[in-house]
Protein backbone atom coordinates (compact mmCIF):
# COMPACT_ATOMS: atom_id res chain seq x y z
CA UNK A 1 0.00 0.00 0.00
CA UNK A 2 1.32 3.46 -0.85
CA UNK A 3 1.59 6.07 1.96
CA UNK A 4 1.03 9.60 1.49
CA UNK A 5 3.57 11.98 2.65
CA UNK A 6 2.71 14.12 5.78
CA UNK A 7 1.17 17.43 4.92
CA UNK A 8 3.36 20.58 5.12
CA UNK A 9 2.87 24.47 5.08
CA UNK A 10 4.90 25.75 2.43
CA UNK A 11 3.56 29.45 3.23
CA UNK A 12 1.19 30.71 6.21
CA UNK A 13 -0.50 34.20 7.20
CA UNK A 14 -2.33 34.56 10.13
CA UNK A 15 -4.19 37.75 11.07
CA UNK A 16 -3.41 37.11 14.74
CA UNK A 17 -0.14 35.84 14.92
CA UNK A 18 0.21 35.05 18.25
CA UNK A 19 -3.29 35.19 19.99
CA UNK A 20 -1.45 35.28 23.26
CA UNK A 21 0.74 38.45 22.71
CA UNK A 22 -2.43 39.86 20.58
CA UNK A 23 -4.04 39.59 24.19
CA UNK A 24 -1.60 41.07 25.86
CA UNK A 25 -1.12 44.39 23.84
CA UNK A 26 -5.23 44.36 23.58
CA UNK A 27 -5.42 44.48 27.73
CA UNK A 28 -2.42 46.94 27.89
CA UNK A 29 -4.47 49.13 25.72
CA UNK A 30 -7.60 48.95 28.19
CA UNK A 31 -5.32 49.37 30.72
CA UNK A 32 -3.76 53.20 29.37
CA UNK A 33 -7.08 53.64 28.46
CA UNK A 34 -8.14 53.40 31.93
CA UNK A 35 -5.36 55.46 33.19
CA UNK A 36 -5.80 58.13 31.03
CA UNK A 37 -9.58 58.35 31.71
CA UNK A 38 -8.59 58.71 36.04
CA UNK A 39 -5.95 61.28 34.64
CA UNK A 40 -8.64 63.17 33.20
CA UNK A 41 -10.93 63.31 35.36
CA UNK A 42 -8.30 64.18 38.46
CA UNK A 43 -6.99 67.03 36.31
CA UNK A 44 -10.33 68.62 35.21
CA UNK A 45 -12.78 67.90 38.08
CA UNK A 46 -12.26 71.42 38.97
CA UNK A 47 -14.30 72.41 35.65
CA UNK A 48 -17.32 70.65 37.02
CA UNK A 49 -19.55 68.37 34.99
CA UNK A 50 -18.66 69.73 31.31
CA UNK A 51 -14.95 69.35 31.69
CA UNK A 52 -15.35 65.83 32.12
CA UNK A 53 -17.47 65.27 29.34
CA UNK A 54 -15.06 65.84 26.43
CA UNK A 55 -12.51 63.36 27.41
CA UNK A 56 -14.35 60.85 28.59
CA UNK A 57 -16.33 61.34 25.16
CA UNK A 58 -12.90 60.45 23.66
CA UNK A 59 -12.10 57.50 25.12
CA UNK A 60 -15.37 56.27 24.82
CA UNK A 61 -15.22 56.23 21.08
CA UNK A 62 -11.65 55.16 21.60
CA UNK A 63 -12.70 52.16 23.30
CA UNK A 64 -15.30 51.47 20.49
CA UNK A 65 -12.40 51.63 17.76
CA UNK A 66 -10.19 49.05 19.58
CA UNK A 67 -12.69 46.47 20.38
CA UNK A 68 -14.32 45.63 17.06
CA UNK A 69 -10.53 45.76 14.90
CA UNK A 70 -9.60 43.09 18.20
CA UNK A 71 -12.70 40.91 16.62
CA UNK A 72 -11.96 41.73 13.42
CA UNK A 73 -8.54 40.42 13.63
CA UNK A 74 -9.69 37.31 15.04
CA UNK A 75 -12.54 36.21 13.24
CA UNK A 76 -10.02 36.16 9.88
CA UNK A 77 -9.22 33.09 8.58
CA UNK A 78 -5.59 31.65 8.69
CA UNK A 79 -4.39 31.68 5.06
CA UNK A 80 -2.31 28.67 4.04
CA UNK A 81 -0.76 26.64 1.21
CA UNK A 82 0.26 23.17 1.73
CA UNK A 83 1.25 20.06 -0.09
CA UNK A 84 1.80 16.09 1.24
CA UNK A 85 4.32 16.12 -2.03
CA UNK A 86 1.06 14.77 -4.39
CA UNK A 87 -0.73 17.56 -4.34
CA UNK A 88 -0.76 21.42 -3.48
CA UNK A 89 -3.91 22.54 -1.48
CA UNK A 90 -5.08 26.52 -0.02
CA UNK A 91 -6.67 26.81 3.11
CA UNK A 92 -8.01 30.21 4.03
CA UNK A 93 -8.64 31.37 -0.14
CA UNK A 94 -11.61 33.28 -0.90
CA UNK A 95 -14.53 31.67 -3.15
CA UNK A 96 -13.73 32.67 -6.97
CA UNK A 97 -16.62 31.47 -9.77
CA UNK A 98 -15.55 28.56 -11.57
CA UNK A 99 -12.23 28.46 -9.59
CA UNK A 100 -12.13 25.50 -7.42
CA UNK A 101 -10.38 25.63 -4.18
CA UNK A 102 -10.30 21.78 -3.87
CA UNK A 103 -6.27 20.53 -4.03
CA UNK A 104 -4.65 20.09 -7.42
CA UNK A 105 -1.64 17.68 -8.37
CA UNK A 106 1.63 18.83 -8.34
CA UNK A 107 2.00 16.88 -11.60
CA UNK A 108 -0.22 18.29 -13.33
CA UNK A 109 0.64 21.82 -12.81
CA UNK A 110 3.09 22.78 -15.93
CA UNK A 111 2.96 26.66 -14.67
CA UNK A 112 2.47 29.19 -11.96
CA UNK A 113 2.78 32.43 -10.58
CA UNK A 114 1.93 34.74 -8.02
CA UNK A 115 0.75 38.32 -8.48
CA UNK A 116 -0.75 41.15 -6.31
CA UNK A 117 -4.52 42.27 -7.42
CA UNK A 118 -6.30 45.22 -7.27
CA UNK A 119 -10.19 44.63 -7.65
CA UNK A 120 -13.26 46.63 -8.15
CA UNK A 121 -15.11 48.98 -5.08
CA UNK A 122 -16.21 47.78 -1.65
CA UNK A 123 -20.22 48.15 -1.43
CA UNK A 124 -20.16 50.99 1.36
CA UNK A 125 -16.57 51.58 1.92
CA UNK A 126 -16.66 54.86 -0.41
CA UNK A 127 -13.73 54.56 -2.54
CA UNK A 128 -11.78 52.09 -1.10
CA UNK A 129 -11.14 48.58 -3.61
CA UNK A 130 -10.79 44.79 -2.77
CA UNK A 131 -7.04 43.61 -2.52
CA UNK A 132 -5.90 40.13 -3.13
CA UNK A 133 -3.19 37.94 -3.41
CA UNK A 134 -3.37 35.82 -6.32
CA UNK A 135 -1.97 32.05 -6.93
CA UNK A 136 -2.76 31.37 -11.02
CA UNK A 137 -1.79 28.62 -12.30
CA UNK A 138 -1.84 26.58 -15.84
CA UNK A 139 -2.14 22.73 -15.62
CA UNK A 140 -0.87 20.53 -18.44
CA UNK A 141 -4.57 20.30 -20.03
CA UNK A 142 -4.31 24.15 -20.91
CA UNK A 143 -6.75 25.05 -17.76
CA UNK A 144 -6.01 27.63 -15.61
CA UNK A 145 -6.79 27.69 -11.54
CA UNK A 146 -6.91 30.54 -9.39
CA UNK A 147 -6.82 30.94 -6.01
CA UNK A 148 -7.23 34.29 -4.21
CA UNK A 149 -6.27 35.28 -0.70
CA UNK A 150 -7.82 38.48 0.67
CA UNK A 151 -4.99 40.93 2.29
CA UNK A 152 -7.43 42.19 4.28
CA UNK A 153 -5.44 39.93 7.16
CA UNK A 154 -2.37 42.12 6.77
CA UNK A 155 -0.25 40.08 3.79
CA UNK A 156 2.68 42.44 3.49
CA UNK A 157 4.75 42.74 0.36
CA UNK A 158 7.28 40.59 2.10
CA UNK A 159 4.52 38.00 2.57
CA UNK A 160 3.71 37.67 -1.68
CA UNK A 161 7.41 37.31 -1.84
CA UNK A 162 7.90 34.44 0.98
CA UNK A 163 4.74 33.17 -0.80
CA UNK A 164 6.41 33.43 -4.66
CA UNK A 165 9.71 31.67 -3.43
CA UNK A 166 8.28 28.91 -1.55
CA UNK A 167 6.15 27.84 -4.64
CA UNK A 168 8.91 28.03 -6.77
CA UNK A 169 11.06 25.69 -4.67
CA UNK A 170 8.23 22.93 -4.41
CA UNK A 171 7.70 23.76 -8.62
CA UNK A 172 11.06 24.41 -9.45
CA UNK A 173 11.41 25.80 -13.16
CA UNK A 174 7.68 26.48 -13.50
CA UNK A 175 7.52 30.08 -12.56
CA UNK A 176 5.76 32.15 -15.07
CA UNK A 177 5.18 36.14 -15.36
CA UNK A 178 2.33 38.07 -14.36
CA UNK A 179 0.10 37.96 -17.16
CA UNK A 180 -1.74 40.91 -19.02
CA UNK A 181 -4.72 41.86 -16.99
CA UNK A 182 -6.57 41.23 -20.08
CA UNK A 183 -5.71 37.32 -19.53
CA UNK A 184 -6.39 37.22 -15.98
CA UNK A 185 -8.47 33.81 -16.03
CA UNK A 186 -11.35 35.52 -13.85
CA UNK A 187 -13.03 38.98 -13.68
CA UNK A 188 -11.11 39.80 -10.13
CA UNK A 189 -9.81 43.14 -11.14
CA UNK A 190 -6.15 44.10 -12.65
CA UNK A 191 -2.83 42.91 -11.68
CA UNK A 192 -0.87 45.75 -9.27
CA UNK A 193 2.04 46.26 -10.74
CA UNK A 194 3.29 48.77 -8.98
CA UNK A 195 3.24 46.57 -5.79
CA UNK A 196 4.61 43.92 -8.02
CA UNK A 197 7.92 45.97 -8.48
CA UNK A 198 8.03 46.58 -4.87
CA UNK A 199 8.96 42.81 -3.90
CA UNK A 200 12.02 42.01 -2.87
């Protein structure tokens, strides 16, 4: 009987790194908050009723901006890429039409890169756009697969990098260009090429 090969992370980004430490800087914050709120209200209890208002006003909303980014940040998925050596799989990669996120062998993928997108508007965000990290790649048939990750969990430009050279030591000799945005194989957006020049 033939035995798989143990699954391995060839790349990993997790919006909360280290939930403990995350914890700790998230009650340190509470806890200047705190001070700071005594502080003000020692220094202007002497102005009566309205000279407490303001700051306490302030870190109220304060308070309100810290909580829901600590949620935020840990209701994002862990992004991952693995392979057992057979095939390469995504964990964490947003859902793409047509684009399956179901692992694909590693010998059948004759091509590959890795490019930075820049997609359309956020519904309610004003002008802000959707940001991705994109895995294409070309299989020996002549079909493409992509795989998206969402940067809203923080992937840095070092991260694409890590991310570009760890693919192209599992599929060495495969790597392939960023292709024209008008042979992107999905309607995602265009490629960001300026962030693309930025890795190092």
């Amino acid at each position: 009987m033939c035995e798989h090969s143990p699954m391995r992370v060839l790349w990993e980004k997790n919006a909360v790194a280290d939930p403990a430490a995350h914890q700790a800087k998230r009650t340190k914050r509470w806890l200047i908050a705190l001070g700071v709120a005594a502080l003000s209200a020692l220094s202007v209890i002497s102005l009566g009723v309205w000279g407490l208002v303001y700051p306490a006003a302030v870190l109220v909303l304060a308070a309100f901006a810290i909580e829901p980014m600590h949620w935020l940040r840990k209701k994002l998925p862990v992004q991952r890429v693995w392979t057992d050596d057979d095939v390469l799989g995504v964990e964490g990669a947003v859902d793409v039409r047509n684009h399956p996120r179901e692992p694909i062998p590693l010998a059948s993928i004759a091509a590959f890169t890795v490019y930075p997108i820049l997609g359309g508007s956020i519904p309610g965000v004003g002008s802000a756009r959707a940001k991705y990290t994109a895995i294409d790649l070309w299989s020996a048939d002549g079909s493409r697969r992509l795989w998206l990750f969402d940067r809203t969990t923080g992937i840095e430009l070092g991260d694409e990098a890590a991310l570009a050279r760890a693919l192209s030591e599992q599929l060495p000799g495969r790597w392939r260009s960023a292709p024209a945005d008008g042979d992107l194989p999905a309607k995602v957006g265009e490629v960001e090429r300026k962030r693309l020049a930025q890795w190092s």
